[in-house]
N, C-alpha and C. Protein backbone atom coordinates (compact mmCIF):
# COMPACT_ATOMS: atom_id res chain seq x y z
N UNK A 1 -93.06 63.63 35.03
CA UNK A 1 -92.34 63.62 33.74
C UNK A 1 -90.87 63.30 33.93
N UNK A 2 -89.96 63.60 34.88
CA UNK A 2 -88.77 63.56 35.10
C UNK A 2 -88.57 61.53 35.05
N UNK A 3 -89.80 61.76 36.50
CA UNK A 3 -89.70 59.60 36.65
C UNK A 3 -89.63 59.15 35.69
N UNK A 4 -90.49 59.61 34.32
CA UNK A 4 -90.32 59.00 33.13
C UNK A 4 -89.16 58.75 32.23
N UNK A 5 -88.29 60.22 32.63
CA UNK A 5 -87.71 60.32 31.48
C UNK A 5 -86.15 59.71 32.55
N UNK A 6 -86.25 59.53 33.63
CA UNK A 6 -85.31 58.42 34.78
C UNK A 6 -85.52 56.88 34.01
N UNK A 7 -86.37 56.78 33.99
CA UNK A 7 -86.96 55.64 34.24
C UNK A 7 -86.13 54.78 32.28
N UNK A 8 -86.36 55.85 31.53
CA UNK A 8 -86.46 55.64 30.06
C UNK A 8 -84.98 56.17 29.99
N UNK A 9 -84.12 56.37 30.51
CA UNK A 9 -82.49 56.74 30.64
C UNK A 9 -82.16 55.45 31.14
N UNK A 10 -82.65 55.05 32.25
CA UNK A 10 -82.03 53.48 32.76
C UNK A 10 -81.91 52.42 32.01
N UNK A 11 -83.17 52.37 31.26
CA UNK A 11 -83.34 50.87 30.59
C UNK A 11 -82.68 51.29 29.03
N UNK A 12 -82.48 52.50 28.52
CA UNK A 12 -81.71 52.75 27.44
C UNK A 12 -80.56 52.72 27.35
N UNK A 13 -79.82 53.29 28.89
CA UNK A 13 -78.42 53.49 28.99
C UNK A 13 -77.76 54.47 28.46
N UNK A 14 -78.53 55.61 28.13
CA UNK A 14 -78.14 56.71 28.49
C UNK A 14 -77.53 57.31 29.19
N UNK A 15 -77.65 56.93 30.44
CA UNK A 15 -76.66 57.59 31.54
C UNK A 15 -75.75 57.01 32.00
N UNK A 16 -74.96 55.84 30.80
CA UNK A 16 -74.00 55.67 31.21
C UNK A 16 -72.50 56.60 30.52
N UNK A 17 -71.33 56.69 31.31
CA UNK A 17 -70.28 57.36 30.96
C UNK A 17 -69.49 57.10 29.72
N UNK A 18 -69.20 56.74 28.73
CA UNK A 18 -68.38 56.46 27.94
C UNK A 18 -67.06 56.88 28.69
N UNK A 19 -66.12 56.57 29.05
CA UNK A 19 -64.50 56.81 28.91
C UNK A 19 -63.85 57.18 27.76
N UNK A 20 -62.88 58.24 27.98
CA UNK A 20 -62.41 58.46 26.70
C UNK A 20 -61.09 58.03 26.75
N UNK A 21 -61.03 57.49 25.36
CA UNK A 21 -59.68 57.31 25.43
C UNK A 21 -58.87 58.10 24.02
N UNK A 22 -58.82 59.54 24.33
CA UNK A 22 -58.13 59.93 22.94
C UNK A 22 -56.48 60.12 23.24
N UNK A 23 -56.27 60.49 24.28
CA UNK A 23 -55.05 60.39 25.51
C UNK A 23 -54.11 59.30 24.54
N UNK A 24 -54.66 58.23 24.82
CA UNK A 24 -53.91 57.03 24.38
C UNK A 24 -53.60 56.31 22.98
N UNK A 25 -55.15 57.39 21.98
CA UNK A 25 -55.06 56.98 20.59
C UNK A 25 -53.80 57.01 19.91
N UNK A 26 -52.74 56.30 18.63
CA UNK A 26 -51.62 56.25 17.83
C UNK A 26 -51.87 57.96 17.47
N UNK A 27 -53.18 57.75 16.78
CA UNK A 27 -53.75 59.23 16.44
C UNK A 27 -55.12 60.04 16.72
N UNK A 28 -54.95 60.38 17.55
CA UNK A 28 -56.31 61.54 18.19
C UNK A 28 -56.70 61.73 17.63
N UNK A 29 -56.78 62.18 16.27
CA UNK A 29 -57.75 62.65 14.91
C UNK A 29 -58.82 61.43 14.39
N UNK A 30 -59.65 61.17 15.11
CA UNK A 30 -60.50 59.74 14.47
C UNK A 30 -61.16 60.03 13.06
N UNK A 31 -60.50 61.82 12.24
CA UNK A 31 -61.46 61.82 11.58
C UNK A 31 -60.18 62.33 10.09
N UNK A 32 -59.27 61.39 10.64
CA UNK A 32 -57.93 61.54 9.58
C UNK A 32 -57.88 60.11 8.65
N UNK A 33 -57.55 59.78 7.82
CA UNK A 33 -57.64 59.29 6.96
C UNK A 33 -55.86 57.65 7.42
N UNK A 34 -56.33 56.87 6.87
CA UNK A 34 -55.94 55.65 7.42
C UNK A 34 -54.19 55.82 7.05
N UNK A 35 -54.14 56.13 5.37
CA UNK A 35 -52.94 56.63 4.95
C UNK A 35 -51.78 57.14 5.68
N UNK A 36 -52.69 58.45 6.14
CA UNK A 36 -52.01 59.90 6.53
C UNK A 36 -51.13 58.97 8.03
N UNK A 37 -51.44 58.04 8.58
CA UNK A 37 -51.03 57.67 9.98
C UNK A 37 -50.68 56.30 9.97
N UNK A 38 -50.04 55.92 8.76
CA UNK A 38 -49.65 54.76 7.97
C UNK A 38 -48.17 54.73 8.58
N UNK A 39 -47.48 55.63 8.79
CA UNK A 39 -45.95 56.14 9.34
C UNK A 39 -45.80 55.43 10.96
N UNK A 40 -46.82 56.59 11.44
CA UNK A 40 -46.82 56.87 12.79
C UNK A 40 -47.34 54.68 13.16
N UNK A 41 -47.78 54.37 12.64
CA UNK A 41 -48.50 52.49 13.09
C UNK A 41 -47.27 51.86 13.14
N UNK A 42 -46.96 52.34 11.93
CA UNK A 42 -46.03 51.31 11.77
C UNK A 42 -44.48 51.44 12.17
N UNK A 43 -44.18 52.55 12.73
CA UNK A 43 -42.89 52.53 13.33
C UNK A 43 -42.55 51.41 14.49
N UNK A 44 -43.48 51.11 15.03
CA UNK A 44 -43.26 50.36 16.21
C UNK A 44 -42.98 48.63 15.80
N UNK A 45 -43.66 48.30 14.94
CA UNK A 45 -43.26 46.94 14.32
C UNK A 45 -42.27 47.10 13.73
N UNK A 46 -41.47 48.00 12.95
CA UNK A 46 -40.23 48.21 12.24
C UNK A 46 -39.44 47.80 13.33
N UNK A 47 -39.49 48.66 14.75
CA UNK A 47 -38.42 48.77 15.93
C UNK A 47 -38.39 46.83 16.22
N UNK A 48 -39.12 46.83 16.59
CA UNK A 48 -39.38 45.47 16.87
C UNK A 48 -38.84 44.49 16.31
N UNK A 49 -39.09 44.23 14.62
CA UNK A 49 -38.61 43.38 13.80
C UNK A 49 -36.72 44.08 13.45
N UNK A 50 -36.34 44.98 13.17
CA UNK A 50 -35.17 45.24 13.36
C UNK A 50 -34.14 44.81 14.25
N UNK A 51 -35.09 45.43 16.02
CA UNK A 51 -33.95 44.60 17.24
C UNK A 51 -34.00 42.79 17.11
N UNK A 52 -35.14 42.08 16.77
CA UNK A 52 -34.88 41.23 16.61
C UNK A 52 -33.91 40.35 15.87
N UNK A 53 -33.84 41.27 14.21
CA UNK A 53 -32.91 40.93 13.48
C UNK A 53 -31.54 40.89 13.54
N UNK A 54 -31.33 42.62 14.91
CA UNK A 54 -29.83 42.55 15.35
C UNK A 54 -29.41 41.58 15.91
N UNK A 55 -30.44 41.21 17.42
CA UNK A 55 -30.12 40.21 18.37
C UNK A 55 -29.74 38.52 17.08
N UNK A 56 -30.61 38.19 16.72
CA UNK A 56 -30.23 37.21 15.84
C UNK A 56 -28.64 37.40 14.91
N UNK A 57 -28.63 38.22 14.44
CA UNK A 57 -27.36 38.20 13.93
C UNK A 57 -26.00 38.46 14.57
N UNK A 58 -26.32 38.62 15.69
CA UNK A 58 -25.23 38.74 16.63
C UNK A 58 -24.71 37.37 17.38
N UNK A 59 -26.37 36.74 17.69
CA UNK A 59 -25.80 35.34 17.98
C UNK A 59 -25.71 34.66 16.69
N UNK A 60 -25.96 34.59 15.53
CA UNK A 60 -25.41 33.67 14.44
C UNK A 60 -24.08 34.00 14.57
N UNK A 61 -23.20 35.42 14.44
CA UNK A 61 -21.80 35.62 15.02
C UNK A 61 -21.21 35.32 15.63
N UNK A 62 -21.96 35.02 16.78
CA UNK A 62 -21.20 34.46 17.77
C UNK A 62 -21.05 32.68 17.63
N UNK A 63 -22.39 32.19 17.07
CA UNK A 63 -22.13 30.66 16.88
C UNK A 63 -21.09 30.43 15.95
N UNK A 64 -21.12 31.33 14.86
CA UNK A 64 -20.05 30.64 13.71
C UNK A 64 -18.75 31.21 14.43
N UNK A 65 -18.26 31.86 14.80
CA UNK A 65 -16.97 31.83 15.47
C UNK A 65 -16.57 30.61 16.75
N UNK A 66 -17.37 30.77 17.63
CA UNK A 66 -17.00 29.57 18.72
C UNK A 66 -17.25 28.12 17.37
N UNK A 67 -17.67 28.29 16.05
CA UNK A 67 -17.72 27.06 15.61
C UNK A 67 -16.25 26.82 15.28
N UNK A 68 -15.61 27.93 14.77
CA UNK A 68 -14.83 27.88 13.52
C UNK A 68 -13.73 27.97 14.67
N UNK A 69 -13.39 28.33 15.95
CA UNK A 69 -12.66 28.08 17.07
C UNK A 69 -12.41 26.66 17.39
N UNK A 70 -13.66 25.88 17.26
CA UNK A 70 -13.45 25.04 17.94
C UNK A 70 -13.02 23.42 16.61
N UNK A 71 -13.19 24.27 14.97
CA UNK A 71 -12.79 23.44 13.91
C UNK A 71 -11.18 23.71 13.54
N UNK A 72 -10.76 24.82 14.30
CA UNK A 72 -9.63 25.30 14.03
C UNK A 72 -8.28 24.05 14.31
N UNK A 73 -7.10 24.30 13.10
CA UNK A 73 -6.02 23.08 13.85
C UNK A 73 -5.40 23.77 15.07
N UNK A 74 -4.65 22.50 16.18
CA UNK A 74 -4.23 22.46 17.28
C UNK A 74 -3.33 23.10 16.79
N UNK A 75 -2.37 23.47 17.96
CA UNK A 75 -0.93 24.12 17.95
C UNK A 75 -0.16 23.05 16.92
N UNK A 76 0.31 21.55 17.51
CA UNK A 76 0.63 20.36 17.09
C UNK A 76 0.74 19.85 15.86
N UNK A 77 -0.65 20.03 15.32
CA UNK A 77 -1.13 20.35 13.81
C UNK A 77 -0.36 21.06 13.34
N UNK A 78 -0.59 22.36 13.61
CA UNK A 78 0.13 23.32 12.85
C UNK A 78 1.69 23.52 12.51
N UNK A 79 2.03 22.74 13.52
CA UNK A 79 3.58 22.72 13.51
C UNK A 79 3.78 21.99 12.12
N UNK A 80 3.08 20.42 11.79
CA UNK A 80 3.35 19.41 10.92
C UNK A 80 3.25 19.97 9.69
N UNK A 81 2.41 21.13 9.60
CA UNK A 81 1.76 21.38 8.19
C UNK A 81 2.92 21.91 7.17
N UNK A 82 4.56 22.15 7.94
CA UNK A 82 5.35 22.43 6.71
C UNK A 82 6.54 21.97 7.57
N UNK A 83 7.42 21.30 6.60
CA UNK A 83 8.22 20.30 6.91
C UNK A 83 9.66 21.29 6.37
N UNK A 84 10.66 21.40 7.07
CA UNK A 84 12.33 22.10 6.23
C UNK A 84 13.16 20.96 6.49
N UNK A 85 13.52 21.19 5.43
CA UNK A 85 14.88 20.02 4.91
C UNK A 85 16.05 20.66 4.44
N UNK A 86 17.26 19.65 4.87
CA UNK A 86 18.55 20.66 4.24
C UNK A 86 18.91 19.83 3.28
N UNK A 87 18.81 19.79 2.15
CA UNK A 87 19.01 19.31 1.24
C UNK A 87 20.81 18.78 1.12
N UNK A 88 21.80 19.11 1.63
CA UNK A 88 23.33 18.84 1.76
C UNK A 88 23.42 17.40 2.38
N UNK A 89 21.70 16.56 2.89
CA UNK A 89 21.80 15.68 3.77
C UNK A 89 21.71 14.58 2.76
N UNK A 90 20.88 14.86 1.39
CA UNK A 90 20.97 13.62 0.61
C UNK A 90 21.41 13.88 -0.57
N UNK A 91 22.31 12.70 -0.69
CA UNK A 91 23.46 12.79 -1.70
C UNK A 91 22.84 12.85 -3.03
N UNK A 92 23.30 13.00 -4.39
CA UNK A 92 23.28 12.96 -6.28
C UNK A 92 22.84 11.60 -6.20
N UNK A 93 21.77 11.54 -6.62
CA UNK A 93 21.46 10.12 -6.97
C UNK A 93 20.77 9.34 -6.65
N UNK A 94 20.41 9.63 -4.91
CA UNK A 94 20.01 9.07 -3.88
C UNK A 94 18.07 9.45 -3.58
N UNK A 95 17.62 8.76 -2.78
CA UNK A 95 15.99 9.34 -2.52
C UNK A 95 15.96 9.44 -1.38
N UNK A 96 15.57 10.35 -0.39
CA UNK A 96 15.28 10.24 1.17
C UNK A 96 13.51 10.64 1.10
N UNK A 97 13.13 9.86 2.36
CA UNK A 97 11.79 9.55 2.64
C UNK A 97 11.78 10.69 3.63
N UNK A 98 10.80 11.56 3.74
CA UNK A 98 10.20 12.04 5.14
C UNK A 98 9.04 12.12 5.34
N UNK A 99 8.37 12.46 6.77
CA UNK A 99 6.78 11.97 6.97
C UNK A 99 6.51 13.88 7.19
N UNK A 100 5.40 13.69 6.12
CA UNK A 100 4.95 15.02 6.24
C UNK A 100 3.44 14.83 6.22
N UNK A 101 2.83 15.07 7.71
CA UNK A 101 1.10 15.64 7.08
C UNK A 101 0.07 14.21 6.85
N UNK A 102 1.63 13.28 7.50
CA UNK A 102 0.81 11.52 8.37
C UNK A 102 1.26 10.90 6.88
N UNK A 103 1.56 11.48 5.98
CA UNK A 103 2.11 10.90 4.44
C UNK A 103 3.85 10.76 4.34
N UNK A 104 3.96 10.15 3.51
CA UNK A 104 5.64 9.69 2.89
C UNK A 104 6.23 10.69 2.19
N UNK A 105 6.65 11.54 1.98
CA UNK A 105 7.16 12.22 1.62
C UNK A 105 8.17 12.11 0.69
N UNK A 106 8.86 12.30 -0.67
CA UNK A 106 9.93 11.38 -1.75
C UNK A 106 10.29 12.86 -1.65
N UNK A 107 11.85 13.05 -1.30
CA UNK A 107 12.87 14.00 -1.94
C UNK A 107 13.69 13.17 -3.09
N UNK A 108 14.47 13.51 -4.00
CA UNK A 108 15.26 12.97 -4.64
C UNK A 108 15.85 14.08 -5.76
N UNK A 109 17.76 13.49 -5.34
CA UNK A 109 18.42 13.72 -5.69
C UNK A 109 18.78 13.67 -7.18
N UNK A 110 18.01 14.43 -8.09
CA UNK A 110 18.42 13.71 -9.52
C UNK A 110 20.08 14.36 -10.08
N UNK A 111 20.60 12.85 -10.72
CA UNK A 111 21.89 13.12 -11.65
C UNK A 111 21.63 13.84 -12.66
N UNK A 112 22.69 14.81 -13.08
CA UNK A 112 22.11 14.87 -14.63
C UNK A 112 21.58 14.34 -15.97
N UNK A 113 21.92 12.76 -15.74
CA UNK A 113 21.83 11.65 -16.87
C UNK A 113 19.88 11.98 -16.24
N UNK A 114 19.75 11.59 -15.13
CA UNK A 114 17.99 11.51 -15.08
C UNK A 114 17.23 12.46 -15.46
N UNK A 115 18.18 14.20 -15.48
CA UNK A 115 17.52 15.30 -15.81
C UNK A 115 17.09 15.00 -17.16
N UNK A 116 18.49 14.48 -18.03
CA UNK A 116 18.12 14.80 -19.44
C UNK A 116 17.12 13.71 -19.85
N UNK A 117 17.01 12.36 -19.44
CA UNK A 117 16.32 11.21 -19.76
C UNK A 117 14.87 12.15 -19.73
N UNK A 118 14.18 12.44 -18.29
CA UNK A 118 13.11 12.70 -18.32
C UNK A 118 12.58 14.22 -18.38
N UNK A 119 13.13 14.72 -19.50
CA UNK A 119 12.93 15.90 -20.14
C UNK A 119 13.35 15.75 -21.72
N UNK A 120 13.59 14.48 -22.26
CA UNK A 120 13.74 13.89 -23.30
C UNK A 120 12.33 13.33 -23.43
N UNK A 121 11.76 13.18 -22.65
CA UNK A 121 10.43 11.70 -22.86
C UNK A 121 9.55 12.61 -23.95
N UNK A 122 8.94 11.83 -24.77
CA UNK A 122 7.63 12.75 -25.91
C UNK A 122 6.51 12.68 -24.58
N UNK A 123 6.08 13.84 -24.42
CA UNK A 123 4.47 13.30 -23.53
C UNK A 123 3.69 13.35 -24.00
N UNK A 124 3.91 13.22 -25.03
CA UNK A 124 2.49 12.62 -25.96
C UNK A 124 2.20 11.43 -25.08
N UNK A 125 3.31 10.14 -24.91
CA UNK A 125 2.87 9.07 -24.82
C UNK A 125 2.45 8.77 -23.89
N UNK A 126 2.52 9.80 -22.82
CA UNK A 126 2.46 9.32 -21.49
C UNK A 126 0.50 9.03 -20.87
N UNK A 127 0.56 8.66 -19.85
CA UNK A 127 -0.77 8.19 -20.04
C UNK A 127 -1.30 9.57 -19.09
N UNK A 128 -0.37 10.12 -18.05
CA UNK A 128 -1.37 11.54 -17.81
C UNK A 128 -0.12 12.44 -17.76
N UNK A 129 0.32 13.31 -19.37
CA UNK A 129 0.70 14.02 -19.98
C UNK A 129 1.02 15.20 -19.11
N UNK A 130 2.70 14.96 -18.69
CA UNK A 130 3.23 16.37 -18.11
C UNK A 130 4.50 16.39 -18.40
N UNK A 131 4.98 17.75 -18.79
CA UNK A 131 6.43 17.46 -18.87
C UNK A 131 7.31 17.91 -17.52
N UNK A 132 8.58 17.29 -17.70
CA UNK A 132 9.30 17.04 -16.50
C UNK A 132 9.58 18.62 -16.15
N UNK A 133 9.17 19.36 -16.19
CA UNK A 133 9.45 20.96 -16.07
C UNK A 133 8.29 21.69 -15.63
N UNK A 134 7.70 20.71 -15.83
CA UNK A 134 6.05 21.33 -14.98
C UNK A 134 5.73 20.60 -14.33
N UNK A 135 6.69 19.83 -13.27
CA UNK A 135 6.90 18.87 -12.02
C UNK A 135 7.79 19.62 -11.08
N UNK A 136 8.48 20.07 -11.74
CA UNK A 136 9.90 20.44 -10.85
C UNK A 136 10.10 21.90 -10.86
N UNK A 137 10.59 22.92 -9.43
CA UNK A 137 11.39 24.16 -9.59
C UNK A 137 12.83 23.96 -9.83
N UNK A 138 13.14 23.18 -9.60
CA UNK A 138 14.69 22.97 -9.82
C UNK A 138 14.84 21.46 -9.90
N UNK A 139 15.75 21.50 -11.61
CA UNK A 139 15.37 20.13 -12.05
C UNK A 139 16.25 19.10 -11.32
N UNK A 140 17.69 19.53 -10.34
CA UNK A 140 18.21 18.92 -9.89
C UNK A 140 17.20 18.11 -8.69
N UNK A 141 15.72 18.33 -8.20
CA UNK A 141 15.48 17.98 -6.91
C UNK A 141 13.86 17.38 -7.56
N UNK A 142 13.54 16.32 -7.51
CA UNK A 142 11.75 15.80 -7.42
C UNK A 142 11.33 15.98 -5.99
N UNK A 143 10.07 16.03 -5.48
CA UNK A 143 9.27 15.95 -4.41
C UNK A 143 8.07 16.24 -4.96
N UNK A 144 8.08 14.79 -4.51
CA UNK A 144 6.55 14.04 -4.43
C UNK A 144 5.71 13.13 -3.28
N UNK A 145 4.51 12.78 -2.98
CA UNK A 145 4.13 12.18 -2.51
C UNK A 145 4.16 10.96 -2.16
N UNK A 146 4.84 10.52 -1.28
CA UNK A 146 4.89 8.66 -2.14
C UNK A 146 4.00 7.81 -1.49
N UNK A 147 2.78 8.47 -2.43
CA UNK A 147 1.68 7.28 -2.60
C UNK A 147 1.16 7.27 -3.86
N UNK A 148 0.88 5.99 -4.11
CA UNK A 148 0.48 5.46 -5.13
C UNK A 148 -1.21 5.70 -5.47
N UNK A 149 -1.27 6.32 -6.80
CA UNK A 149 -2.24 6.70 -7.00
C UNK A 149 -3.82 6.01 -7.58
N UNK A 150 -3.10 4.80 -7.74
CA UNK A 150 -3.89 3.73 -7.66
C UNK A 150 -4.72 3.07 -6.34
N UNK A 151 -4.29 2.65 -5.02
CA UNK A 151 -4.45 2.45 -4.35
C UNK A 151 -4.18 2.81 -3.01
N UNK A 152 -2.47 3.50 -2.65
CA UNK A 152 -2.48 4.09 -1.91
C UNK A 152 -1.38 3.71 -0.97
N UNK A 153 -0.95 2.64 -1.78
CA UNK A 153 0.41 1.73 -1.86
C UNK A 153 1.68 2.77 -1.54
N UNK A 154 2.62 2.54 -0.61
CA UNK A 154 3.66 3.31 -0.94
C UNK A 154 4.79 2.35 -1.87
N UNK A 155 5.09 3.13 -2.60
CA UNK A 155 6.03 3.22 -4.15
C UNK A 155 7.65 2.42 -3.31
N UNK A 156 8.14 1.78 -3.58
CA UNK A 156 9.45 1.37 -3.63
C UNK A 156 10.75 2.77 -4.28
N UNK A 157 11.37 3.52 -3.97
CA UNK A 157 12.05 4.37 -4.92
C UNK A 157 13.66 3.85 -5.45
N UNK A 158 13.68 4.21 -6.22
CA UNK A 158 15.15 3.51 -7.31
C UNK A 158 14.58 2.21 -7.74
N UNK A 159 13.89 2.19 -8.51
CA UNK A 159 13.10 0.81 -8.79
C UNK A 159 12.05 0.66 -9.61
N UNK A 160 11.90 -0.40 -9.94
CA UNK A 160 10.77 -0.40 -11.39
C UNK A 160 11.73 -0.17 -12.52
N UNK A 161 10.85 -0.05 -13.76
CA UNK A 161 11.49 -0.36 -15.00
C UNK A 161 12.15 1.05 -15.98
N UNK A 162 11.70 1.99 -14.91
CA UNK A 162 11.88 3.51 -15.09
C UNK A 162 12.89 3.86 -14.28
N UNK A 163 13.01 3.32 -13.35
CA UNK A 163 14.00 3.50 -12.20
C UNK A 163 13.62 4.74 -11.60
N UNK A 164 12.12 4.67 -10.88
CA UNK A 164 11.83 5.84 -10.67
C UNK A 164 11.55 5.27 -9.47
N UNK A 165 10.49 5.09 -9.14
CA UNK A 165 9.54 4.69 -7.77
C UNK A 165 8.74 3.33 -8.71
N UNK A 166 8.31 2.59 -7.40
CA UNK A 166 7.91 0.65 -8.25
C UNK A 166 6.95 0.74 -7.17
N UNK A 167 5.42 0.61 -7.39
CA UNK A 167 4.96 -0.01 -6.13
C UNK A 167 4.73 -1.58 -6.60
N UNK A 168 4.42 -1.95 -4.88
CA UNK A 168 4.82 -3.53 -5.35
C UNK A 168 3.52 -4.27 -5.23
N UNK A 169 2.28 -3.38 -4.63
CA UNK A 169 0.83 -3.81 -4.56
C UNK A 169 0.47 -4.33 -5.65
N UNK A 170 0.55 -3.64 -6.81
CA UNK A 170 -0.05 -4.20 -7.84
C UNK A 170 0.77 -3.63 -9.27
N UNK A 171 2.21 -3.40 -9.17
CA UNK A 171 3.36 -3.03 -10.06
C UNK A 171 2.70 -1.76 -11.24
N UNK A 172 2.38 -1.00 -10.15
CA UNK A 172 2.70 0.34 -11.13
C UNK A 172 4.39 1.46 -11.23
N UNK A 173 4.49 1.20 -12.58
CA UNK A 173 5.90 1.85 -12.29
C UNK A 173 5.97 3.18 -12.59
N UNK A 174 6.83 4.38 -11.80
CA UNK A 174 7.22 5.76 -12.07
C UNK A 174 8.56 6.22 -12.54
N UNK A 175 8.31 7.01 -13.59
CA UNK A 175 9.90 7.32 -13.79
C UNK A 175 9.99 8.39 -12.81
N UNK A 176 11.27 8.59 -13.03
CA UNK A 176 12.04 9.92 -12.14
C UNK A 176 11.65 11.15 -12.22
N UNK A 177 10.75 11.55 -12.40
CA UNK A 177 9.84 12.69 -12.57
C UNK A 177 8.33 12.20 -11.97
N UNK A 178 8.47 11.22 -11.17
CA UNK A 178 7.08 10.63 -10.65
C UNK A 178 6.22 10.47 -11.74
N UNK A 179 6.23 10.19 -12.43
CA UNK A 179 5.00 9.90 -13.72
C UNK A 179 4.59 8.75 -14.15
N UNK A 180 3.02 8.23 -14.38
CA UNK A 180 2.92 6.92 -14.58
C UNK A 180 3.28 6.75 -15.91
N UNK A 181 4.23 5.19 -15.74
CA UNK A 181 4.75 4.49 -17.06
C UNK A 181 4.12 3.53 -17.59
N UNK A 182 3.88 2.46 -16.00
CA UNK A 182 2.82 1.35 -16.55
C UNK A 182 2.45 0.80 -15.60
N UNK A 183 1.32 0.40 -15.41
CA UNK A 183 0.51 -0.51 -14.53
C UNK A 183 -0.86 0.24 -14.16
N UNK A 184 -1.61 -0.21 -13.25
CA UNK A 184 -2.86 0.26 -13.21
C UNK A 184 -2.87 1.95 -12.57
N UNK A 185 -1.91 2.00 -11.75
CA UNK A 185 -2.19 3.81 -11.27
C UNK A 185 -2.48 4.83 -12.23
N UNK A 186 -3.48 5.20 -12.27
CA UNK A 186 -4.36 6.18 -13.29
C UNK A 186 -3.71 7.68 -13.50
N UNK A 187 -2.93 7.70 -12.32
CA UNK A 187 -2.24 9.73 -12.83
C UNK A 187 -0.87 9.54 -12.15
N UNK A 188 -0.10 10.88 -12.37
CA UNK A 188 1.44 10.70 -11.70
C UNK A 188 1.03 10.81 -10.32
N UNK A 189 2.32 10.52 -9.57
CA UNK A 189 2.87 11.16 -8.13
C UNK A 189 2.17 12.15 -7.84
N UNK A 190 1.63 12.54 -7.08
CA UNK A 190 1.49 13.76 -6.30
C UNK A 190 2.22 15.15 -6.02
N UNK A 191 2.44 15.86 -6.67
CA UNK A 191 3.42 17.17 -6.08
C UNK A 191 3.03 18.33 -5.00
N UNK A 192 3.57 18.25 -4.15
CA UNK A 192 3.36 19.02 -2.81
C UNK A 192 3.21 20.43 -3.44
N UNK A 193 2.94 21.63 -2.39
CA UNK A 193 3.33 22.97 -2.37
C UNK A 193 4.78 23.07 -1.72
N UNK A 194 6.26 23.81 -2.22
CA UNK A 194 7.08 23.49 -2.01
C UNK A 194 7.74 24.62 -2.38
N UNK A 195 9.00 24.96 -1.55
CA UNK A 195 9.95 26.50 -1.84
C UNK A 195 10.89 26.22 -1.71
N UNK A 196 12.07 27.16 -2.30
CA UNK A 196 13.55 27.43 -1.57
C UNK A 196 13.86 28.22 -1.32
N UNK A 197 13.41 28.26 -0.14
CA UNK A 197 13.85 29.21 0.47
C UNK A 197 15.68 30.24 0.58
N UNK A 198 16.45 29.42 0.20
CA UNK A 198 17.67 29.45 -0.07
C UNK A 198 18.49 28.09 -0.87
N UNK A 199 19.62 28.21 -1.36
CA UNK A 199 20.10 27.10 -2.10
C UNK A 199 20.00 25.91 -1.40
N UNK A 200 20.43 25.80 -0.14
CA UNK A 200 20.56 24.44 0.75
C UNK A 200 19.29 24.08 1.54
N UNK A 201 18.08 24.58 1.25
CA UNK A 201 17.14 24.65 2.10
C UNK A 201 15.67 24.33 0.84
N UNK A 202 15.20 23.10 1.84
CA UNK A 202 13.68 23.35 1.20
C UNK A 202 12.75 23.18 1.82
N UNK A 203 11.61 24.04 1.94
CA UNK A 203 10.12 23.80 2.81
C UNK A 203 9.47 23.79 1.89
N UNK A 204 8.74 22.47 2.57
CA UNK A 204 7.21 21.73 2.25
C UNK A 204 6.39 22.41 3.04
N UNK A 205 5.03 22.77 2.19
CA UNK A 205 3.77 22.85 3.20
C UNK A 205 3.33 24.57 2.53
């Protein structure tokens, strides 16, 4: 009876061991409910997807800085980006040119006859409507760009039919407040960012 019941254990597999593995289960309780151990599963993919998210955002940090390092202006640059002038250097009347920022730069000296002319003008008529007071901090001084807004022409200054700035590309004329009078340039002069720093002193930039 034993041979038999040997014999009928072998070919059933009965006598083999199962291993246990409750040691190693998330949760030893195989007889707990899926919910209840919904916490305990899933902490470990949280850890996971989190450090990943740090590591990633640390190097996106680090790329956009070595980017923004390496888009940054030179020393050189930076010097150009604001220009001081002593204004005692150009006379009542007169225009001096300087190069600011790879551009022409128009200071000018206005007389009082030019103050009152172009703060007299109606701007109604003008073709892009500004008055000479919302050009200027101090009406004795214009600074403007001197390029032409048409093309890109630099302007002739004391000249044209305004006696402002004349370019000669294709005769657009500016009065003394940089403003278009006539010809094809579509808007005024350009006006910088600009201070005074004191009476005899002015920075561009």
């Amino acid at each position: 009876m034993s041979l038999l019941r040997r014999i009928i254990s072998r070919f059933a597999h009965t006598d083999i061991q199962v291993p246990d593995f409750t040691p190693y289960r998330r949760n030893p309780n195989p007889c707990s409910s899926s919910s209840s151990s919904a916490p305990s599963r899933h902490l470990v993919p949280y850890m996971v997807s989190g450090t990943a998210v740090t590591v990633a955002l640390y190097g996106a940090k680090a790329e956009v800085i070595r980017y923004v390092e390496f888009m940054a202006a030179s020393a050189d640059v930076l010097a150009l980006a604001k220009i001081e002038i002593k204004l005692e250097d150009i006379p009542e009347g007169k225009n001096a040119t300087f190069k600011w920022r790879g551009k022409p730069l128009f200071i000018k000296h206005r007389t009082p006859e030019e103050i009152q002319t172009e703060r007299s003008v109606d701007v109604a008529t003008l073709r892009h409507p500004e008055h000479d007071s919302e050009r200027v901090k101090d009406p004795a001084w214009l600074v403007v760009i001197g390029v032409c807004t048409h093309l890109g022409c630099v302007p002739i200054a004391n000249a044209g039919d305004w006696g402002g700035y004349y370019c000669p590309c294709h005769g657009s004329h500016y009065d003394s407040s940089g403003r278009i009078r006539k010809g094809p340039a579509p808007t005024n002069l350009e006006v910088p960012e600009y201070h005074f720093p004191d009476a005899g002193t002015l920075i561009v930039g």
